[in-house]
C-alpha atoms as a PDB file:
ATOM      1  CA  UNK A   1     -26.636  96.105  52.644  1.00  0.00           C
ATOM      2  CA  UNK A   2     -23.174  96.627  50.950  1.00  0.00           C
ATOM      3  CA  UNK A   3     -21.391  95.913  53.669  1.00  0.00           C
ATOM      4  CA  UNK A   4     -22.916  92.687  54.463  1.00  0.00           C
ATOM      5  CA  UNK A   5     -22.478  91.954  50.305  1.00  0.00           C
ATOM      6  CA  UNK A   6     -18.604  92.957  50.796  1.00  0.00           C
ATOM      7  CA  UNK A   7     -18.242  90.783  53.839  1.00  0.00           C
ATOM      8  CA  UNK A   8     -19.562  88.193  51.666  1.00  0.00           C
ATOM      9  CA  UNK A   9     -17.676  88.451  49.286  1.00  0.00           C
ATOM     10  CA  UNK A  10     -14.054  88.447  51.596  1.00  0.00           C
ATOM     11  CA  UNK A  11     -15.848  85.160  52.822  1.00  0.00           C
ATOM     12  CA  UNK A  12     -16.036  83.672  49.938  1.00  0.00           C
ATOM     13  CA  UNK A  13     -12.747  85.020  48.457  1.00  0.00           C
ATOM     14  CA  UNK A  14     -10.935  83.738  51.626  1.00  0.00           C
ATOM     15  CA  UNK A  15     -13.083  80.379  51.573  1.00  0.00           C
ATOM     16  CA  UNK A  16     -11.662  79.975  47.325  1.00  0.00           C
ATOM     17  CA  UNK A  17      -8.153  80.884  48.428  1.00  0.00           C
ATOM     18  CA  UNK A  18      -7.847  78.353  51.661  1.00  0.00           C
ATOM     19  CA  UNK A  19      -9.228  75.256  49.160  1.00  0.00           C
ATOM     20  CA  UNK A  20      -6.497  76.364  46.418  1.00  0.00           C
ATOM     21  CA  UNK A  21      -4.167  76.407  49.266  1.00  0.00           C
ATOM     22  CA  UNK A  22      -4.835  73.110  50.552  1.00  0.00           C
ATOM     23  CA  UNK A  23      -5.466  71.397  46.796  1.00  0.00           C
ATOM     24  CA  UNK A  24      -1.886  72.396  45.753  1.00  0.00           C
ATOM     25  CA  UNK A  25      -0.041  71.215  48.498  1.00  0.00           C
ATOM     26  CA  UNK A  26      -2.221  67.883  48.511  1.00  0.00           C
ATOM     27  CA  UNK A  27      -1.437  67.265  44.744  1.00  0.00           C
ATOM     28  CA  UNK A  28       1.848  67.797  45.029  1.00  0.00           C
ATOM     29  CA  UNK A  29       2.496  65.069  48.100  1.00  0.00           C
ATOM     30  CA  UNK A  30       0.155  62.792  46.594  1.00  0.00           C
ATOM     31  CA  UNK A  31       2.207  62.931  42.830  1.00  0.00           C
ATOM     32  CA  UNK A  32       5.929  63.398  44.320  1.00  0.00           C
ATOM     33  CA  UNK A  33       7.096  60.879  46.901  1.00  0.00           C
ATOM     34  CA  UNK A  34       9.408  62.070  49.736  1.00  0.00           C
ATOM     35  CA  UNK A  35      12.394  59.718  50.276  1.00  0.00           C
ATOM     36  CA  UNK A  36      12.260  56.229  51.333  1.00  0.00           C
ATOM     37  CA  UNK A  37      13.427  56.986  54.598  1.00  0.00           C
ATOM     38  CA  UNK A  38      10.520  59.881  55.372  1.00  0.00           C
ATOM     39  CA  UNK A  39       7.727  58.323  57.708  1.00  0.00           C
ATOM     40  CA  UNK A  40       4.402  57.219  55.891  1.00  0.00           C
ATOM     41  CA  UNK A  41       1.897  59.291  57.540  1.00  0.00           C
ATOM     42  CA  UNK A  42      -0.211  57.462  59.758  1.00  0.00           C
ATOM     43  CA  UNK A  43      -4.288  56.506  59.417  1.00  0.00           C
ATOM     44  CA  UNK A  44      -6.081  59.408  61.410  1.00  0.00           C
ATOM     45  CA  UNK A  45      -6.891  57.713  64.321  1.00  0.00           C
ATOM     46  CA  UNK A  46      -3.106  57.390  65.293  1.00  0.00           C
ATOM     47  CA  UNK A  47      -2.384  61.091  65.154  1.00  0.00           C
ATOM     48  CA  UNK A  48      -2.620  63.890  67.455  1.00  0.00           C
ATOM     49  CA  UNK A  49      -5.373  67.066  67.132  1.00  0.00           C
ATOM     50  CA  UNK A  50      -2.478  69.577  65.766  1.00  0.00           C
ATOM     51  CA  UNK A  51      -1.203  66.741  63.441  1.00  0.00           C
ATOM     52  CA  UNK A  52      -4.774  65.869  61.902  1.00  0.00           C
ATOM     53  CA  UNK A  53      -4.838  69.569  61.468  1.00  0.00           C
ATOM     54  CA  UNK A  54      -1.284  69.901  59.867  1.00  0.00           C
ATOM     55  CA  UNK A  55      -2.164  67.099  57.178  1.00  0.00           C
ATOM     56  CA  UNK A  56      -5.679  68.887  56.242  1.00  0.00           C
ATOM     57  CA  UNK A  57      -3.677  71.742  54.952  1.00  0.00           C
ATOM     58  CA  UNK A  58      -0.375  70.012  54.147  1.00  0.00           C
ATOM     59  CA  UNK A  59      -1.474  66.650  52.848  1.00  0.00           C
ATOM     60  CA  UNK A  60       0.106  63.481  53.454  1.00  0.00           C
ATOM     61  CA  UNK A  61       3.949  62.037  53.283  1.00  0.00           C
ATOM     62  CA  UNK A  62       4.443  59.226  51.322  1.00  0.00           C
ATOM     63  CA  UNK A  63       8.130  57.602  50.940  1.00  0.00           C
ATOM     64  CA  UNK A  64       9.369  56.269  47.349  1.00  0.00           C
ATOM     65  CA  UNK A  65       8.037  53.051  47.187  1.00  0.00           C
ATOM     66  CA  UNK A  66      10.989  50.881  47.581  1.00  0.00           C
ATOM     67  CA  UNK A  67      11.882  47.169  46.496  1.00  0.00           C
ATOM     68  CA  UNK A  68      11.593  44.986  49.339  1.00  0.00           C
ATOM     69  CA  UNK A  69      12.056  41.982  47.561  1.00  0.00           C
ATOM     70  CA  UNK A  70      14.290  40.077  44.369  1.00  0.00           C
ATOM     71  CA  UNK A  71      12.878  37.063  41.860  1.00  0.00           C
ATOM     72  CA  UNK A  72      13.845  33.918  42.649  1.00  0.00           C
ATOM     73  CA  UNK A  73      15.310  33.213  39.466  1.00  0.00           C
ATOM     74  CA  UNK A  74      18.486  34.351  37.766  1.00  0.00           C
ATOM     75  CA  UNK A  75      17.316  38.265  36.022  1.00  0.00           C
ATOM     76  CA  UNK A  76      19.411  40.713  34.429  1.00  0.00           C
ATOM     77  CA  UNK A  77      18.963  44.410  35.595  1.00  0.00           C
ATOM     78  CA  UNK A  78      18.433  46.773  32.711  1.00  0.00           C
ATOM     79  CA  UNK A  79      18.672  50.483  32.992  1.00  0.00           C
ATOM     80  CA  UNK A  80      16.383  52.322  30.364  1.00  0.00           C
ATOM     81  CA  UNK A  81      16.456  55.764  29.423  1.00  0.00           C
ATOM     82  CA  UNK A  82      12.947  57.229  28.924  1.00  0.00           C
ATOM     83  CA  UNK A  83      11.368  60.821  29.563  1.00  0.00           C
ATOM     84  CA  UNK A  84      13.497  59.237  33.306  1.00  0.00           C
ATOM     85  CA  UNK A  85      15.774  56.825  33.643  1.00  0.00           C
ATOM     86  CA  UNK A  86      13.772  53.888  34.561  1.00  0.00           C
ATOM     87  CA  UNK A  87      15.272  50.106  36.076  1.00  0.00           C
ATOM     88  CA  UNK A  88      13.678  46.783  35.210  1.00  0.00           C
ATOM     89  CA  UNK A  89      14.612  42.944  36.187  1.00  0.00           C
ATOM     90  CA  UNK A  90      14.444  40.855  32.619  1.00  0.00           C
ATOM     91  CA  UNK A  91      13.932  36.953  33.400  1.00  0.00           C
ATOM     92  CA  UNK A  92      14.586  35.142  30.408  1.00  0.00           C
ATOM     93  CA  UNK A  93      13.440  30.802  30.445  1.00  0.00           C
ATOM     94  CA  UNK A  94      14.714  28.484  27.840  1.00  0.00           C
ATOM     95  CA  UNK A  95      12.350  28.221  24.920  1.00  0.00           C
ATOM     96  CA  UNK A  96      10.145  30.856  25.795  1.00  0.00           C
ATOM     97  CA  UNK A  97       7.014  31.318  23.875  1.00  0.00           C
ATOM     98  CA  UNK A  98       6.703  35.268  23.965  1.00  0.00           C
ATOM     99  CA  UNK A  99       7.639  37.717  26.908  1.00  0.00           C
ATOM    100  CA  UNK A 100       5.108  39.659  29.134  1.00  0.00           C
ATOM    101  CA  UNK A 101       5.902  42.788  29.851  1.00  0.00           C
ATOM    102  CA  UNK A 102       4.805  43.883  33.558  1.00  0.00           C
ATOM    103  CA  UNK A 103       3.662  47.600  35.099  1.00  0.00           C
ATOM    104  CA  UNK A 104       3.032  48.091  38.442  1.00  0.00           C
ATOM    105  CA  UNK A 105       0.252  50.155  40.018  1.00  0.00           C
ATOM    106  CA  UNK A 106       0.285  53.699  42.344  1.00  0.00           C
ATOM    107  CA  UNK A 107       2.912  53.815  44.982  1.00  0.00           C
ATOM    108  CA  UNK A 108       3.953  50.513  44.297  1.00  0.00           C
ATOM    109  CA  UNK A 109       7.178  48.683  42.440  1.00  0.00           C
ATOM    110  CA  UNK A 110       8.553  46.628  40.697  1.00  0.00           C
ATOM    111  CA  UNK A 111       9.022  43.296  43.070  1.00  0.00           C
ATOM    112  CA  UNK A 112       5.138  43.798  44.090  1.00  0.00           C
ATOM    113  CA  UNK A 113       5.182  41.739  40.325  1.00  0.00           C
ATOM    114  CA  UNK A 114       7.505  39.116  41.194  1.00  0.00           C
ATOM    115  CA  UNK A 115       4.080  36.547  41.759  1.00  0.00           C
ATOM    116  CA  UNK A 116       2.840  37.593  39.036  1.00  0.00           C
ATOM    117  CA  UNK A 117       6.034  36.899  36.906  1.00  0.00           C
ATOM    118  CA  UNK A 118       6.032  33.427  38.729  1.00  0.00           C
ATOM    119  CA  UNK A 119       3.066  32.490  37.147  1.00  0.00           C
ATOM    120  CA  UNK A 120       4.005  33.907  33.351  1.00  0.00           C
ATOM    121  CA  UNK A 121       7.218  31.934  34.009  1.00  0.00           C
ATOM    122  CA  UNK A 122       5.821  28.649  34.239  1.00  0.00           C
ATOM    123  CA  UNK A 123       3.401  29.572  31.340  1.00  0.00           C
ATOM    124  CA  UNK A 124       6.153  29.498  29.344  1.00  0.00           C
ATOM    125  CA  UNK A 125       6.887  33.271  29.331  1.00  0.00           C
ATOM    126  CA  UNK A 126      10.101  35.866  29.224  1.00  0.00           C
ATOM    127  CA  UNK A 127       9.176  38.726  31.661  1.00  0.00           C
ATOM    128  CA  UNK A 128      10.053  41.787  32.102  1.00  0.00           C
ATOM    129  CA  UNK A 129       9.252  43.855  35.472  1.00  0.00           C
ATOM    130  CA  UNK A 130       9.553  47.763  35.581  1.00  0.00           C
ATOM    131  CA  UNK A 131       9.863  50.363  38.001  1.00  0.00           C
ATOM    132  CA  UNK A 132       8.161  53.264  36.645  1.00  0.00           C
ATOM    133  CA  UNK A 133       9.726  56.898  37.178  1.00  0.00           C
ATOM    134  CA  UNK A 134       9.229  57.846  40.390  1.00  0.00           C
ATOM    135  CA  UNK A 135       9.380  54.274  41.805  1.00  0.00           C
ATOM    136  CA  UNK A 136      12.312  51.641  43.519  1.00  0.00           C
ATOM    137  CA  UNK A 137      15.469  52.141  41.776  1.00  0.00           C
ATOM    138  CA  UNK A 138      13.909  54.371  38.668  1.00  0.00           C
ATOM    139  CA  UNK A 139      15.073  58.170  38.356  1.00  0.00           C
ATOM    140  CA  UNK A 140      12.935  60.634  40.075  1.00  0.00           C
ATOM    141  CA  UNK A 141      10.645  60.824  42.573  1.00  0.00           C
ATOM    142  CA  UNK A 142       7.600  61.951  40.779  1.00  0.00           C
ATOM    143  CA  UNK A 143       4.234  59.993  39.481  1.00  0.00           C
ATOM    144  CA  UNK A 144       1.755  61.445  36.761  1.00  0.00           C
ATOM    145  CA  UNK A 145      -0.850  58.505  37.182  1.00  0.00           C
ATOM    146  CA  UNK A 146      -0.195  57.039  34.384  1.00  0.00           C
ATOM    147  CA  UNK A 147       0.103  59.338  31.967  1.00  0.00           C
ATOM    148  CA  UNK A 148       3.848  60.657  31.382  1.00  0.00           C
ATOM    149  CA  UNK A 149       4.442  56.760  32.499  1.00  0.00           C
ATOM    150  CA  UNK A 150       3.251  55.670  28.955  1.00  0.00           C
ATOM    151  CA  UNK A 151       6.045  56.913  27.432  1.00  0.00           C
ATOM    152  CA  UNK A 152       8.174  54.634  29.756  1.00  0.00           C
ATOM    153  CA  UNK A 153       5.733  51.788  28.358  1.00  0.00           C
ATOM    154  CA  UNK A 154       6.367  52.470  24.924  1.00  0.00           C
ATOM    155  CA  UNK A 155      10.206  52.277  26.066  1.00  0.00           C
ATOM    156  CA  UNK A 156       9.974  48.979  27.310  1.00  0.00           C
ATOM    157  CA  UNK A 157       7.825  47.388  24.115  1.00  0.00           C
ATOM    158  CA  UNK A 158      10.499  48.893  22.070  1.00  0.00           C
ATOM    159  CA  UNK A 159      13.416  47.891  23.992  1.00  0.00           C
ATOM    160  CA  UNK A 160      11.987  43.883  23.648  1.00  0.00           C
ATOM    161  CA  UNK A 161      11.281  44.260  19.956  1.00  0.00           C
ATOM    162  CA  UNK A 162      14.392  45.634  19.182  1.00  0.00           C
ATOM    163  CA  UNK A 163      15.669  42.175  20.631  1.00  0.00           C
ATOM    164  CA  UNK A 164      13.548  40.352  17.948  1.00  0.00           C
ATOM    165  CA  UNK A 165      10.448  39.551  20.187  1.00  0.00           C
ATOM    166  CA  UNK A 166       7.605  39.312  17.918  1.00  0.00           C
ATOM    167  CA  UNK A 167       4.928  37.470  20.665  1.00  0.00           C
ATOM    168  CA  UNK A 168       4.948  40.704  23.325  1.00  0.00           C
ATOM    169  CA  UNK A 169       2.657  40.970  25.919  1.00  0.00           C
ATOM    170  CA  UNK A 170       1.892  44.083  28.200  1.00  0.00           C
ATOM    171  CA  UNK A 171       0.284  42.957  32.086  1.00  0.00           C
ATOM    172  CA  UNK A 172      -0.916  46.447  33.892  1.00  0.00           C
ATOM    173  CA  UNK A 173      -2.455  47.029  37.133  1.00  0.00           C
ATOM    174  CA  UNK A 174      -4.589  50.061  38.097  1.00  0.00           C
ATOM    175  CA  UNK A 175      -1.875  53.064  37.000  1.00  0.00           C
ATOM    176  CA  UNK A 176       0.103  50.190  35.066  1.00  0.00           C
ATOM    177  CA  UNK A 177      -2.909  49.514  33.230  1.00  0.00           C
ATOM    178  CA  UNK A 178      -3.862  52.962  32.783  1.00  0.00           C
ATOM    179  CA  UNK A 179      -0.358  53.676  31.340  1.00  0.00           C
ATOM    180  CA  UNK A 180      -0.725  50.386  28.706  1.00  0.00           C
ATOM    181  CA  UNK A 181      -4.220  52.213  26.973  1.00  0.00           C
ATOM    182  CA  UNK A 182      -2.609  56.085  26.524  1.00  0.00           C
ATOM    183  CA  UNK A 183       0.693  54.706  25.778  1.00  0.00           C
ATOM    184  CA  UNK A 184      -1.272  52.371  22.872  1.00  0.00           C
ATOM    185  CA  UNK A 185      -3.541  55.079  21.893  1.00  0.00           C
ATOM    186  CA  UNK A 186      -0.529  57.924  21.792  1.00  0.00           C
ATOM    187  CA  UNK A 187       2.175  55.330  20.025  1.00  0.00           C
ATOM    188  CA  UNK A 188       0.019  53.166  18.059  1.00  0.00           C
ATOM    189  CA  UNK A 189       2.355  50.013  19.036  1.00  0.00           C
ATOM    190  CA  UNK A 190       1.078  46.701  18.467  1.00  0.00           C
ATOM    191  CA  UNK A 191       1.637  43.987  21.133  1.00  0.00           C
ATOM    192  CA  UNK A 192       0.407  40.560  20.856  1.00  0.00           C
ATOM    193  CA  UNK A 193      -2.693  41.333  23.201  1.00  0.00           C
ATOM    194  CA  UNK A 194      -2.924  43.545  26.650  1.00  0.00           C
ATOM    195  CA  UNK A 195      -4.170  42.646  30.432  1.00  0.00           C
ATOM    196  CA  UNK A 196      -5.317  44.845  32.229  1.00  0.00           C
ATOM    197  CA  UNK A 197      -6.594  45.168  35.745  1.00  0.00           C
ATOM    198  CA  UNK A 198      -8.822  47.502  37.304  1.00  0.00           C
ATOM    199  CA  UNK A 199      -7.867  50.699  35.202  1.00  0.00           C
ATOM    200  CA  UNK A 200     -10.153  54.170  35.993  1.00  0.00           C
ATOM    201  CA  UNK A 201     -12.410  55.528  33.495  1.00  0.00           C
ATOM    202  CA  UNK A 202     -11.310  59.347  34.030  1.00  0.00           C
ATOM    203  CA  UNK A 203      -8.825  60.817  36.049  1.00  0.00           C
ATOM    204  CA  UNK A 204     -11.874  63.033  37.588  1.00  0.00           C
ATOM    205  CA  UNK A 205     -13.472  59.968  38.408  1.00  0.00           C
ATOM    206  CA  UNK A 206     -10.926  58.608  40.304  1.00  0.00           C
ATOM    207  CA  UNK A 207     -10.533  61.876  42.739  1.00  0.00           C
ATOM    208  CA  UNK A 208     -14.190  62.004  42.898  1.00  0.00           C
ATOM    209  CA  UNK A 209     -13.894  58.458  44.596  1.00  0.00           C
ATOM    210  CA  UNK A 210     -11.393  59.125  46.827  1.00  0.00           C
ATOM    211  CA  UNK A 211     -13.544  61.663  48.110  1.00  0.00           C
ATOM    212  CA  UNK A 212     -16.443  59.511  48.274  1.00  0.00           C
ATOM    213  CA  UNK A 213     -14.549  56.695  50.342  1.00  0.00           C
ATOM    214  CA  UNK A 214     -13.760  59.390  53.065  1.00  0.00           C
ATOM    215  CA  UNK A 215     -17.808  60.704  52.693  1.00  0.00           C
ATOM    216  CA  UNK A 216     -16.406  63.955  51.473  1.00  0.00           C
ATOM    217  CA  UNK A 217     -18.583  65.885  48.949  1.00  0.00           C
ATOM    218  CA  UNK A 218     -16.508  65.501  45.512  1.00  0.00           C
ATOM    219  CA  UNK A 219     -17.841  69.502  44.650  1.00  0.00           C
ATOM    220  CA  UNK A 220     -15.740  71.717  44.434  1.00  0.00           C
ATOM    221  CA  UNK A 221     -12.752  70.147  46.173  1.00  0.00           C
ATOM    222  CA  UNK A 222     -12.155  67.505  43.309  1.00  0.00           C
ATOM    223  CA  UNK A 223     -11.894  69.638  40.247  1.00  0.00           C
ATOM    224  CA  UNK A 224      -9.658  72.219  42.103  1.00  0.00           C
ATOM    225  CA  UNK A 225      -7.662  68.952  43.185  1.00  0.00           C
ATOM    226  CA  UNK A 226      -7.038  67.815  39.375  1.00  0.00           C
ATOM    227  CA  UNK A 227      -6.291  71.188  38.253  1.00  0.00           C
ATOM    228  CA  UNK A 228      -3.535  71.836  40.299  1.00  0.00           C
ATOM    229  CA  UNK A 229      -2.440  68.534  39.808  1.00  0.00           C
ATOM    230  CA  UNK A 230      -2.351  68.709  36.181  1.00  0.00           C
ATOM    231  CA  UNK A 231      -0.375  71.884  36.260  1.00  0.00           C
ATOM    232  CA  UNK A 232       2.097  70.939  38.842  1.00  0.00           C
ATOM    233  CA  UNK A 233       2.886  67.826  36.398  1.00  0.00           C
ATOM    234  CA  UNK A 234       2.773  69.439  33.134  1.00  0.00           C
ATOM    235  CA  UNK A 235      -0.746  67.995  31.658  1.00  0.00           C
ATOM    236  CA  UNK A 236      -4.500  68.767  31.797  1.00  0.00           C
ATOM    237  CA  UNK A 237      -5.653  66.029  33.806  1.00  0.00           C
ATOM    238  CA  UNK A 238      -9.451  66.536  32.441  1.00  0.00           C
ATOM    239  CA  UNK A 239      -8.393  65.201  29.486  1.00  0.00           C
ATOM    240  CA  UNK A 240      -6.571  61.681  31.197  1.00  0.00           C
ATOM    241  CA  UNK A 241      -9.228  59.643  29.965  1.00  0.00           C
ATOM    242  CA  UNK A 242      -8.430  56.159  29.692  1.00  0.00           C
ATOM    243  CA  UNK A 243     -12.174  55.204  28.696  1.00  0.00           C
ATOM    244  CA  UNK A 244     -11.378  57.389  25.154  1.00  0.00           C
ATOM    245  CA  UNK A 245      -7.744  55.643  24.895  1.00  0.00           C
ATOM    246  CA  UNK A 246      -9.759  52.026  24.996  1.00  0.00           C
ATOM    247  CA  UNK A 247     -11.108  53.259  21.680  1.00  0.00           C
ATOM    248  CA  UNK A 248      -8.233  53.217  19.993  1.00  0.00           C
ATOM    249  CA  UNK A 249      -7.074  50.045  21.198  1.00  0.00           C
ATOM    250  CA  UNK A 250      -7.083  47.167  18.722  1.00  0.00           C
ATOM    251  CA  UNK A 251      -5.406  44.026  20.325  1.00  0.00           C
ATOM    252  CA  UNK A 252      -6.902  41.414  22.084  1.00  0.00           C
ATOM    253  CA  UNK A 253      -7.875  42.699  25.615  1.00  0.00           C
ATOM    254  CA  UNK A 254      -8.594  41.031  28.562  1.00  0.00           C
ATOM    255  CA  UNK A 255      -9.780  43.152  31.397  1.00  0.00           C
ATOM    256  CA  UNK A 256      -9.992  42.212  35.119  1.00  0.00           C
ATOM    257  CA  UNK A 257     -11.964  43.971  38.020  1.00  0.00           C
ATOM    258  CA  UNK A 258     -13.200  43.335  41.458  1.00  0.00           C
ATOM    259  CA  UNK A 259     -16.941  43.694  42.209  1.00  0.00           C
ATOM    260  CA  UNK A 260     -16.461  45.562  45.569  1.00  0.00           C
ATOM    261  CA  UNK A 261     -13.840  48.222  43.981  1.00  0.00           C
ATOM    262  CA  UNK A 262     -14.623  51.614  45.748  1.00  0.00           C
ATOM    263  CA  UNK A 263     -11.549  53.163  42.993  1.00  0.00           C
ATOM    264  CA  UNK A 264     -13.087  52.649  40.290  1.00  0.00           C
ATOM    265  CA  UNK A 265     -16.899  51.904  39.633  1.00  0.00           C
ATOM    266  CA  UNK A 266     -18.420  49.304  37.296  1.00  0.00           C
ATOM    267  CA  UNK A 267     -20.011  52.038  35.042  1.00  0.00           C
ATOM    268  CA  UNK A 268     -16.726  52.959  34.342  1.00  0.00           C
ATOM    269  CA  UNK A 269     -15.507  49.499  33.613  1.00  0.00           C
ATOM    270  CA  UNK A 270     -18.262  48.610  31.537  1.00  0.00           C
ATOM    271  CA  UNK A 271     -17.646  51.675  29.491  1.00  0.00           C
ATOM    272  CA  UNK A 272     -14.219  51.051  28.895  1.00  0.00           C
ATOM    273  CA  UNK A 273     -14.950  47.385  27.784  1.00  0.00           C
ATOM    274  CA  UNK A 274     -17.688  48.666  25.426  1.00  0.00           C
ATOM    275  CA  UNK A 275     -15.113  51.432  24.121  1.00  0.00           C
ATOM    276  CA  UNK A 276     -12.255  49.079  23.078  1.00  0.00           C
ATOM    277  CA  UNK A 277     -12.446  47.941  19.455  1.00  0.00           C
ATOM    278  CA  UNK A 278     -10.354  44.795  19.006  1.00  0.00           C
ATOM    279  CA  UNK A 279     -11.142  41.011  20.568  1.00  0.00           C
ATOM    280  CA  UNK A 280     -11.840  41.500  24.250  1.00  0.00           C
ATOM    281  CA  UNK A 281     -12.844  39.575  27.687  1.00  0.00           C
ATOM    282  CA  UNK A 282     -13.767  41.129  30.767  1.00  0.00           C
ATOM    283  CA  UNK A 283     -13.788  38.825  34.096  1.00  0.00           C
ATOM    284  CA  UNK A 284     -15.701  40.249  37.004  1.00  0.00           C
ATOM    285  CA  UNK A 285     -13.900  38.818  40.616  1.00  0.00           C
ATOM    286  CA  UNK A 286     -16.367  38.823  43.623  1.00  0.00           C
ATOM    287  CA  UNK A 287     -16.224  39.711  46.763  1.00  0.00           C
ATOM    288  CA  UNK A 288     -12.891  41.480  45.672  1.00  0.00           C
ATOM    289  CA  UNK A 289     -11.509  45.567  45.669  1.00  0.00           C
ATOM    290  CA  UNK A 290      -9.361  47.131  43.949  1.00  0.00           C
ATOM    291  CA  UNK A 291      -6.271  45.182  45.220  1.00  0.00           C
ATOM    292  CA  UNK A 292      -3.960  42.196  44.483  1.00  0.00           C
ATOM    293  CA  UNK A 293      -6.610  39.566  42.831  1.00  0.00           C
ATOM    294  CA  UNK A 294      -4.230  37.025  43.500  1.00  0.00           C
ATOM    295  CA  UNK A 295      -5.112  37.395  47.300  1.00  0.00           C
ATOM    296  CA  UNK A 296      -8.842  36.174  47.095  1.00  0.00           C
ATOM    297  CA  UNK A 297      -8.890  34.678  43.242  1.00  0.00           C
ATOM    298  CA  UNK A 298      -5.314  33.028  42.306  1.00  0.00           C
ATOM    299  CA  UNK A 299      -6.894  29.944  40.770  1.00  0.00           C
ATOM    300  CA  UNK A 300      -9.237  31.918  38.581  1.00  0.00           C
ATOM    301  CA  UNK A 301      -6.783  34.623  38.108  1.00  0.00           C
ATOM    302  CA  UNK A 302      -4.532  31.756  36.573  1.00  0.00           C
ATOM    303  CA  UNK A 303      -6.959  29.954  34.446  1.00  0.00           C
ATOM    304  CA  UNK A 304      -8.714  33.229  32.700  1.00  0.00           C
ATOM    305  CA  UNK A 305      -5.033  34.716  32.077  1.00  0.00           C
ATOM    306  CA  UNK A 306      -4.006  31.203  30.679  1.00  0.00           C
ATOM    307  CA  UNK A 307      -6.903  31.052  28.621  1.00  0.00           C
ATOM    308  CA  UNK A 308      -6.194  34.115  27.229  1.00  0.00           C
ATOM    309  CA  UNK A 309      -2.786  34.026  26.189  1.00  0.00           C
ATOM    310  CA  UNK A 310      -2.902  30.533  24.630  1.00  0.00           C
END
């Protein structure tokens, strides 16, 4: 009998050991990017029986995200420093009316804004697009998520008031957006009003679903997961709660999901809308995931931020 109990035990020991194993080299690939000229690794299917293998244990390779395209109009590249050195393309426009201040989501950049910044242009709109740390030409090769990233929001808002800009808006999507609610609930700033797509409730939440897209039982794997993630980056990722930051935000909101997100679930974007406390909208997209909403809803996309920002 205690032999079969000590065997047990060395099973479940080695069983506890393996998952930290695999959890810590998993958080680490999937929150610092190799170098843009590492191969992405490739969707399952496409790789061999010791490779599928290699990346259980290992995790996957993802490059820096790089720039792969410039605006159209004439910008001015500005070099920040921040908790990392961080680049961003300023477009100024005759007359403007305010500027709007863009953040890009999870291994992504800064020219996946550039449409985006078309359409703030011809409402009359300065813009400002940022690579966050991490990300195209910024310092670093390392992403928190959003949350170290809000200090590199708070840089931005303070580099465009310190120019006189009184009308500022912020534009986030997914980790952008994320990175707009802690920055606003750590700083306190005070922009003219905030949109924001698709952000997660709770960092937990968020590597639950990724488990739940592949079928994969979120216990224990997904709590190990954010530990070791957390610690690798210096914060306790139980605590990156962007549905408790959206109670200390003030300013007129306006947040934007897709009804057929598998990222992040309606429950939690109905609790973040309930949890912020200033004027707020909150436009539900059909037949739309968590993705570009300018793929499948441009004209409404348009009209409800034009409405808003009037």
């Amino acid at each position: 009998m205690k032999l079969k109990k000590s065997r047990l035990l060395k099973i479940l020991l080695f069983l506890f050991v393996s998952m930290n194993i695999i959890a810590f080299f998993h958080t680490y690939k999937f929150t610092h990017f190799k170098d843009n000229k590492s191969e992405k690794t490739q969707s399952p299917e496409k790789l061999s029986s010791f490779e599928k293998v290699k990346t259980l244990f290992l995790g996957v390779n993802n490059p820096k995200p790089a720039n792969s395209k410039y605006p159209s109009q004439k910008y001015k590249i500005l070099k920040l420093k921040s908790n990392k050195e961080i680049e961003c393309w300023l477009i100024r426009r005759p007359e403007s009316k305010g500027t709007v201040i863009l953040f890009h989501g999870y291994g992504s950049e800064k020219s996946s804004l550039i449409e985006r910044s078309d359409i703030f242009q011809k409402l009359g709109y300065n813009t400002m697009l940022v690579d966050f740390m991490g990300s195209g030409n910024s310092e670093g090769n390392q992403t928190t998520i959003g949350f170290k990233e809000a200090e590199e929001v708070k840089t931005c808002f303070d580099y465009i008031a310190s120019n006189g800009e009184k009308n500022i808006y912020l534009f986030g999507s997914s980790m952008g957006a994320v990175a707009i609610m802690k920055c606003i609930n750590d700083n306190q700033i005070d922009p003219k009003g905030i949109i924001i797509e698709c952000p997660f409730g709770s960092m937990y939440k968020t590597v639950c679903a990724r488990f739940k897209k592949m079928n994969a039982p979120t216990f224990p794997m997904a709590g190990i997961l954010l530990f070791w993630g957390g610690l690798q980056n210096g914060f306790w990722g139980f605590n990156h709660n962007p549905s408790d930051y959206a109670k200390n935000i003030q300013c007129p909101t306006l947040l934007l999901y897709g009804e057929k997100d598998k990222s992040v679930s309606q429950q939690e974007t109905h609790e973040i809308y309930r949890n912020l406390n200033g004027p707020k909208q909150l436009k539900i997209y059909k037949n739309t995931g968590h993705e570009n909403y300018l793929k499948k809803n441009k004209t409404q996309w348009i009209n409800d931020v034009k409405d808003f920002i009037k």
